[in-house]
Protein backbone atom coordinates (compact mmCIF):
# COMPACT_ATOMS: atom_id res chain seq x y z
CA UNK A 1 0.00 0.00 0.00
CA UNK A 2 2.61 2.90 0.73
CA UNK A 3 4.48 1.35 -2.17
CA UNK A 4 1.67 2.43 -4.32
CA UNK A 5 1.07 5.74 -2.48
CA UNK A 6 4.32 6.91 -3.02
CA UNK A 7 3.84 6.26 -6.61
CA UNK A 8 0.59 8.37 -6.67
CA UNK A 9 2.60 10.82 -5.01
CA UNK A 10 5.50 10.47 -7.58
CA UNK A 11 3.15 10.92 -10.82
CA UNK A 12 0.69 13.50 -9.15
CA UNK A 13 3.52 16.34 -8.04
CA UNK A 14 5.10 17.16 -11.03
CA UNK A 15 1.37 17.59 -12.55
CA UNK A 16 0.77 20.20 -9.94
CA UNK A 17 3.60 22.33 -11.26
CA UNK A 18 2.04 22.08 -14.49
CA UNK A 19 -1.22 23.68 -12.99
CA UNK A 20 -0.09 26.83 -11.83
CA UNK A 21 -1.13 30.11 -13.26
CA UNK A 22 0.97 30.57 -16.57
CA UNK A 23 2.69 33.34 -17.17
CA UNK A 24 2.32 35.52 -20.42
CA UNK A 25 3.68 37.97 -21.88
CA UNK A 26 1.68 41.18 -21.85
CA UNK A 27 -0.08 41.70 -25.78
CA UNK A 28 2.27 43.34 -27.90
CA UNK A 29 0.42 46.98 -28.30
CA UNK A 30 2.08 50.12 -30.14
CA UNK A 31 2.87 52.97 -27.56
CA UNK A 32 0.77 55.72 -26.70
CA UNK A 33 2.14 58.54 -28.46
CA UNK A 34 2.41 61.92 -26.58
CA UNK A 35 -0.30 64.44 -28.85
CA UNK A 36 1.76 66.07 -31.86
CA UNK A 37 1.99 69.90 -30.84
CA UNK A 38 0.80 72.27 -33.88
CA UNK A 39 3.33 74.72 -34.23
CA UNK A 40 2.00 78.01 -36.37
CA UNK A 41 3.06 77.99 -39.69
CA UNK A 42 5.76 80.90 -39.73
CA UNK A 43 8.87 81.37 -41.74
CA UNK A 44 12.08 82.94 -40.56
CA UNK A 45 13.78 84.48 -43.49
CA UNK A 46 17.83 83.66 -42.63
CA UNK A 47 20.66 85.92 -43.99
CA UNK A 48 20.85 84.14 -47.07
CA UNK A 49 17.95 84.36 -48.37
CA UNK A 50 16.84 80.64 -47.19
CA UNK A 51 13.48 80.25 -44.96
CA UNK A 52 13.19 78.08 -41.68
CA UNK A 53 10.01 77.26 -40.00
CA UNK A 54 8.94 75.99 -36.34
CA UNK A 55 9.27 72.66 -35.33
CA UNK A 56 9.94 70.83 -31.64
CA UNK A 57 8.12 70.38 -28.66
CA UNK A 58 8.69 74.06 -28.00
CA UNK A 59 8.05 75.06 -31.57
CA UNK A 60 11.30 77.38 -32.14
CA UNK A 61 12.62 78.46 -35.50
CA UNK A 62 15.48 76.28 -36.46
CA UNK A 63 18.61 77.52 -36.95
CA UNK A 64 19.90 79.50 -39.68
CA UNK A 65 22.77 78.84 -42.06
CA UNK A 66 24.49 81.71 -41.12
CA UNK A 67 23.86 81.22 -37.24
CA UNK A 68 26.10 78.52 -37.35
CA UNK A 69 29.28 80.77 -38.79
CA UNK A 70 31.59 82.19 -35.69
CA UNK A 71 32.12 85.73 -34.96
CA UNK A 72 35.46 86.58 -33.69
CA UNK A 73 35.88 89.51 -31.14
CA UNK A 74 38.26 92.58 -31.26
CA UNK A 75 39.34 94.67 -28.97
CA UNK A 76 39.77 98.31 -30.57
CA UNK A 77 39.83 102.39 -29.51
CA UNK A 78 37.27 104.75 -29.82
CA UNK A 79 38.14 108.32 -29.18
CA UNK A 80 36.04 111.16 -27.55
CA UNK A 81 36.30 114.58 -25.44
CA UNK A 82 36.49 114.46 -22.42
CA UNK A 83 35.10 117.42 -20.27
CA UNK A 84 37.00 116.29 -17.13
CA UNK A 85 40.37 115.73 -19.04
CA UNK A 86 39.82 119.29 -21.45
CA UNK A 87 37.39 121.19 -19.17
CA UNK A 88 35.35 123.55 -21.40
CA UNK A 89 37.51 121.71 -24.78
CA UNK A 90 39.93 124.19 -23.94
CA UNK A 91 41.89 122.49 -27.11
CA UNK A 92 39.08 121.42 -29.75
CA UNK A 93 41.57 119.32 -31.11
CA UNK A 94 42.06 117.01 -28.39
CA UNK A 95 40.87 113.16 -27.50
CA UNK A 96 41.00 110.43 -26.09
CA UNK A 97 40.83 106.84 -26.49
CA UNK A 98 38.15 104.32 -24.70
CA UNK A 99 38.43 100.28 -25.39
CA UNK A 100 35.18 98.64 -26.70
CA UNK A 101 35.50 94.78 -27.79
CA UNK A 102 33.22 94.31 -31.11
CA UNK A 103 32.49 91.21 -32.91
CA UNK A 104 33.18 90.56 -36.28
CA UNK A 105 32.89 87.84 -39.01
CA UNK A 106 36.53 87.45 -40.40
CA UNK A 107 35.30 86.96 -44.21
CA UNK A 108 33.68 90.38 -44.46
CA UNK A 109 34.01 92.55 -41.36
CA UNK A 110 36.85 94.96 -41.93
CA UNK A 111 38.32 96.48 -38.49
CA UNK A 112 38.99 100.14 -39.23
CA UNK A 113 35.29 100.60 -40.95
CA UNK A 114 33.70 98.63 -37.81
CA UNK A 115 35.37 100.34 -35.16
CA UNK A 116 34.06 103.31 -36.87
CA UNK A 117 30.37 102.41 -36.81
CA UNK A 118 31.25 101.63 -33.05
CA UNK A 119 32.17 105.76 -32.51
CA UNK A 120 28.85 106.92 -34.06
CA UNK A 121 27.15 105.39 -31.63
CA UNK A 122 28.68 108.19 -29.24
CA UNK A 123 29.09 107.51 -25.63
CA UNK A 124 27.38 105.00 -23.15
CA UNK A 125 25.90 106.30 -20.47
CA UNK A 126 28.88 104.73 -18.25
CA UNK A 127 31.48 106.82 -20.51
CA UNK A 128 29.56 110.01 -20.53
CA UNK A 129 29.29 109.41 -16.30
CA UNK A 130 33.03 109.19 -16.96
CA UNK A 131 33.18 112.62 -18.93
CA UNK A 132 32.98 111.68 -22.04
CA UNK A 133 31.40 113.79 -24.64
CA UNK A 134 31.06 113.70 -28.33
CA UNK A 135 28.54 114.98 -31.37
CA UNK A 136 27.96 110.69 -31.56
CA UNK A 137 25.05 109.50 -30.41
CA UNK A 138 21.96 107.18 -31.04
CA UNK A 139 20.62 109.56 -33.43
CA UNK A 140 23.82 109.13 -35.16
CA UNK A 141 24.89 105.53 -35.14
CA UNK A 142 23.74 104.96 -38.80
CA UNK A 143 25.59 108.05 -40.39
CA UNK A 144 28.44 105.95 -41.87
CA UNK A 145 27.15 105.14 -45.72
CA UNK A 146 30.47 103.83 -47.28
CA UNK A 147 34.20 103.18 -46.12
CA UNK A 148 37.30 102.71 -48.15
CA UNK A 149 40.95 102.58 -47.26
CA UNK A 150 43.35 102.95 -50.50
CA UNK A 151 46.80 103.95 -50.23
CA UNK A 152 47.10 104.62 -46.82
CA UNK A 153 43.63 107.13 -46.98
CA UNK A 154 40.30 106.34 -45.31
CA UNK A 155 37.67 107.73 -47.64
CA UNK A 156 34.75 107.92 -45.22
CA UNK A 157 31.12 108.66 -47.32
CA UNK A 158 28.46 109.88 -44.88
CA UNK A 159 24.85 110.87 -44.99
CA UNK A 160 23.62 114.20 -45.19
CA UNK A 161 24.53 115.42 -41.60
CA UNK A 162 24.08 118.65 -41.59
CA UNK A 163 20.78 119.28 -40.14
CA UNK A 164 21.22 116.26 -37.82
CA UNK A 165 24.04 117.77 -36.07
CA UNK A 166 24.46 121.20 -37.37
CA UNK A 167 26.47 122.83 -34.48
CA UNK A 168 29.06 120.22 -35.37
CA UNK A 169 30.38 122.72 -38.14
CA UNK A 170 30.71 125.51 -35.69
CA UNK A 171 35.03 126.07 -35.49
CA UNK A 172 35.45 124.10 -32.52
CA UNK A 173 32.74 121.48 -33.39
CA UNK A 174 34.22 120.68 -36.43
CA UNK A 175 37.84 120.25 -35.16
CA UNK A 176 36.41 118.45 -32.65
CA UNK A 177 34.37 116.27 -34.85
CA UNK A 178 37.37 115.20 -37.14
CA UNK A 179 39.64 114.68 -34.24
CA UNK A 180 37.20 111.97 -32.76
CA UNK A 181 37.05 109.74 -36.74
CA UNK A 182 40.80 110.58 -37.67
CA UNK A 183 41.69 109.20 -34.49
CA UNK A 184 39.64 106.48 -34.21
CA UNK A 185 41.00 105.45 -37.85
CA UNK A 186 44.48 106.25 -37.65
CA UNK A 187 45.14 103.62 -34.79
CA UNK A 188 45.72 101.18 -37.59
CA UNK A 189 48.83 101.16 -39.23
CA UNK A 190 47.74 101.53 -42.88
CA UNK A 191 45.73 104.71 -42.78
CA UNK A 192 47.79 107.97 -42.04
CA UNK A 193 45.16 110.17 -43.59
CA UNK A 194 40.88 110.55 -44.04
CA UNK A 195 38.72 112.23 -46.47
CA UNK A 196 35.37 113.07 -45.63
CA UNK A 197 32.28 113.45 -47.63
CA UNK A 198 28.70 113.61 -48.06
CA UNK A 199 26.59 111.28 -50.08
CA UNK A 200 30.03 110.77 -52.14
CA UNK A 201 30.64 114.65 -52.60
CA UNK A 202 33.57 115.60 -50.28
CA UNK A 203 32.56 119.10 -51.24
CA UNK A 204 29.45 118.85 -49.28
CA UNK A 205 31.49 118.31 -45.95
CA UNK A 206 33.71 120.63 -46.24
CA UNK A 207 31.97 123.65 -47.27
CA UNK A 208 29.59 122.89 -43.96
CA UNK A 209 32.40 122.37 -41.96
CA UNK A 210 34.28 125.71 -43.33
CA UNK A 211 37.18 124.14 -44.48
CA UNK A 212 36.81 124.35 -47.95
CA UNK A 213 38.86 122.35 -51.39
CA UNK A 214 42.24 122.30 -50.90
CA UNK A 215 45.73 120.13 -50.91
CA UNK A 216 44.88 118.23 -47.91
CA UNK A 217 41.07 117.15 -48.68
CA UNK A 218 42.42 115.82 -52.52
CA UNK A 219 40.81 119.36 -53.66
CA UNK A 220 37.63 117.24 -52.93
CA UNK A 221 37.56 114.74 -55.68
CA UNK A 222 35.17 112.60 -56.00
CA UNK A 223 36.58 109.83 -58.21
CA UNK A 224 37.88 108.20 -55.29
CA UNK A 225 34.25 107.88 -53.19
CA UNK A 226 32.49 106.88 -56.70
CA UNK A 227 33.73 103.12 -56.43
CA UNK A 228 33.36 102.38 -52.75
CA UNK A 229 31.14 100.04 -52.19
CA UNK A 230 27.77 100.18 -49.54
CA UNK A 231 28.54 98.61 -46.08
CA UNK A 232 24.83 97.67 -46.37
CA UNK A 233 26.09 94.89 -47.85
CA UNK A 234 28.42 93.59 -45.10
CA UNK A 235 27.84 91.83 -42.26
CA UNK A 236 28.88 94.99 -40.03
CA UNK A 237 25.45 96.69 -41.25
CA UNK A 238 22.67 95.29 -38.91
CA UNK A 239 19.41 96.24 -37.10
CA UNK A 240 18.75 97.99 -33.52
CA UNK A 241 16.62 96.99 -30.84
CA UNK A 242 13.10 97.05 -32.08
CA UNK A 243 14.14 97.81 -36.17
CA UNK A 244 12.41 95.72 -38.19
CA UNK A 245 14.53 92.84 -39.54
CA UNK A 246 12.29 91.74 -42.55
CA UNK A 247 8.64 91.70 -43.20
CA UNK A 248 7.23 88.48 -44.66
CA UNK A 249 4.34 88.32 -47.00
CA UNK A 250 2.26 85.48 -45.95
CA UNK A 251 0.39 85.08 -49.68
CA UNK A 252 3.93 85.04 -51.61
CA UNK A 253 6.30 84.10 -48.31
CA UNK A 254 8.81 87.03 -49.36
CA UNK A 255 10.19 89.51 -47.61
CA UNK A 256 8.96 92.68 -48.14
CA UNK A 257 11.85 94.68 -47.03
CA UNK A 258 15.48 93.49 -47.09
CA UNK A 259 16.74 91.49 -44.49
CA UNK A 260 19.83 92.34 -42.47
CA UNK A 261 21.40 90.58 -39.40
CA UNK A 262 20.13 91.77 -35.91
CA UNK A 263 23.35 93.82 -33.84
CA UNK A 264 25.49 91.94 -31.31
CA UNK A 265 23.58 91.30 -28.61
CA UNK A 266 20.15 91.04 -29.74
CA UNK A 267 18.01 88.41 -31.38
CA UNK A 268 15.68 87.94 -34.17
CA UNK A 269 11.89 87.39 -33.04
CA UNK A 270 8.86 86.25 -34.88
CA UNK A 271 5.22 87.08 -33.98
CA UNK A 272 3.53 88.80 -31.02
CA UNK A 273 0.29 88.46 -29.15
CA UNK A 274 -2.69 89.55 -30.75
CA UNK A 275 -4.54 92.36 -28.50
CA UNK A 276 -7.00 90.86 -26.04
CA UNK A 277 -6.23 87.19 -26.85
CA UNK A 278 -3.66 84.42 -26.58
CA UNK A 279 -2.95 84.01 -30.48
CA UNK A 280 0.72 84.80 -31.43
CA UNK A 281 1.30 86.08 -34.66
CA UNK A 282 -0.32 88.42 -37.46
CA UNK A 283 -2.55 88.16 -40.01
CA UNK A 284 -1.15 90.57 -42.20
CA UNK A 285 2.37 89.33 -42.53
CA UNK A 286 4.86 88.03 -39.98
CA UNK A 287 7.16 90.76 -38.42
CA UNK A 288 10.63 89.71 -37.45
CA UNK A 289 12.58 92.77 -35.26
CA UNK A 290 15.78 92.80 -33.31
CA UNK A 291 15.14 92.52 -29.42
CA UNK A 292 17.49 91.54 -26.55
CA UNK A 293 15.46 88.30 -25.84
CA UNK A 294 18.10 85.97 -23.78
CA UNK A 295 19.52 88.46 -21.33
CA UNK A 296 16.29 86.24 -18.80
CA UNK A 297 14.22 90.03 -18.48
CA UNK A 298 11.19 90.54 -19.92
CA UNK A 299 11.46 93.77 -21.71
CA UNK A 300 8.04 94.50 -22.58
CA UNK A 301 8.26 98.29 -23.32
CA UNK A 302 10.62 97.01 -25.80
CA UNK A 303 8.06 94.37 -27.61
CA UNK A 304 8.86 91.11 -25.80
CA UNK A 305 6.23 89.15 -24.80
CA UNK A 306 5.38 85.56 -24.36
CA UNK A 307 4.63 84.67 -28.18
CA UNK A 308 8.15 86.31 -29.17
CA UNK A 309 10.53 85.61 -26.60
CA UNK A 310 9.49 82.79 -24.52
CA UNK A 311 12.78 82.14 -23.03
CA UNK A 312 12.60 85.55 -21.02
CA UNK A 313 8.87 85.78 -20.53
CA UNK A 314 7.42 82.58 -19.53
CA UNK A 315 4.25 83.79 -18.45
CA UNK A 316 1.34 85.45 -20.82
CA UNK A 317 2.08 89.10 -21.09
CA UNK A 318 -0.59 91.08 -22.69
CA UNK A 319 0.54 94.36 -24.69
């Protein structure tokens, strides 16, 4: 009898372990897919002339050809009055030089004609806390038309100036005002002399600033301005906080002014809240201006809001 209970027991245990709850493997299903986010169909016109649209999670313009080429920095002079140094420009003739770094792109940006631009801007408001005056300022930064150095001379072209800054022709205001470019220019070792003119007639400028045609202005010839060629078309020329960079036609999807590059510092921005509701962009055409959007403050006098500049204001801003 136990000889054929242990036999029971033999044959019935291992079908126990085939009773038990089988395992399986779960059924193969595809995975749940987060919801695809619509981003609004705007184009970024680049540099170039190529377009870029939205795409991501966070819906931000790809990057641009041209975003992808590096600037170099330069440290250079600048040189202004100084009312604590010449105390009521007791010599009209005398300045002096302030450091500012600029960036540059090494195929195109040429030093002297940069650092240049970077005196027309005039003063910050640190320098001029410092003393430092000058005829330069904002209203001025976009004065300088055309730049050419040939045989050791700077021809500088500017725009018509005179009702911009006309005191700057007075006898000390003119000195002054030549001082502050020759010196800027003649820190680099292959100009030792500038010519001046306006809209390509050097006869212009120095009529206004009561010099007249002589020897030392090239008895102001304008052969040499007539083949210098529009900084416009550099990468030095580019747009101020709040200048539009390009308007896009939404029907054709050109832009419908030219395009330049945004300054150092600030960023091209697309699009901007619709008045009384949470739409970004316009119906009209799609707006891209230059705004410091990065530096993490919302600068809303300026035109950033949450549609354009994200990154520095995260919460709904309404304009």
């Amino acid at each position: 009898m136990k000889k054929l209970l242990s036999l029971a027991l033999f044959l019935f245990v291992p079908f126990l372990g085939g009773c038990g709850v089988k395992q399986t493997s779960p059924v193969n299903q595809a995975p749940i897919s987060p919801s695809p986010v619509a981003c609004t169909a705007e184009a970024k016109i680049c540099p170039d002339g190529s377009a870029v649209g939205r795409s991501g999670p966070n819906c931000e313009f790809a990057s641009c050809p041209q975003e992808s080429v590096k600037k170099e920095s330069a440290t250079v002079k600048v040189f202004y009055n100084n009312s604590n140094f010449n105390p009521n420009s007791i010599d009209c003739s005398k300045v002096y030089p302030l450091e500012r770094t600029i960036m540059i792109l090494p195929e195109t940006g040429d030093l002297a004609q940069v650092s240049l631009q970077e005196l027309v801007k005039g003063p910050t408001n640190e320098e001029k806390s410092l003393g430092y005056i000058s005829w330069f300022s904002d209203k001025t930064r976009d004065i300088i038309k055309n730049v050419k150095t040939e045989n050791e001379t700077a021809y500088v072209n500017l725009s018509d100036i005179r009702e911009l800054i006309p005191s700057a022709s007075a006898s000390c205001g003119s000195t002054e005002f030549i001082a502050e470019i020759e010196n800027t220019l003649k820190q680099f070792p292959n100009i030792k002399k500038v010519i001046f003119a306006i809209d390509k007639k050097p006869a212009l400028f120095y009529e206004w600033m009561q010099v007249g045609c002589s020897a030392d202005n090239n008895n102001c010839a304008e052969e040499p301005f007539a083949s210098i060629v529009s900084i416009n078309n550099s990468a030095t020329y580019c747009a101020n906080v709040g200048e539009k960079v390009k308007v896009i036609d939404l029907t054709t999807g050109l832009p419908l002014v030219p395009p330049k590059p945004c300054c150092v510092g600030l960023k091209e921005v697309y699009g901007k809240e619709v008045a009384g509701t949470s739409v970004c962009g316009k119906t009209a055409g799609i707006e891209g201006v230059c705004l410091p959007c990065g530096n993490k403050k919302c600068n809303v006098g300026e035109g950033e809001d949450n549609c354009n500049c994200p990154e520095d204001c995260p919460n709904k801003v309404k304009l």
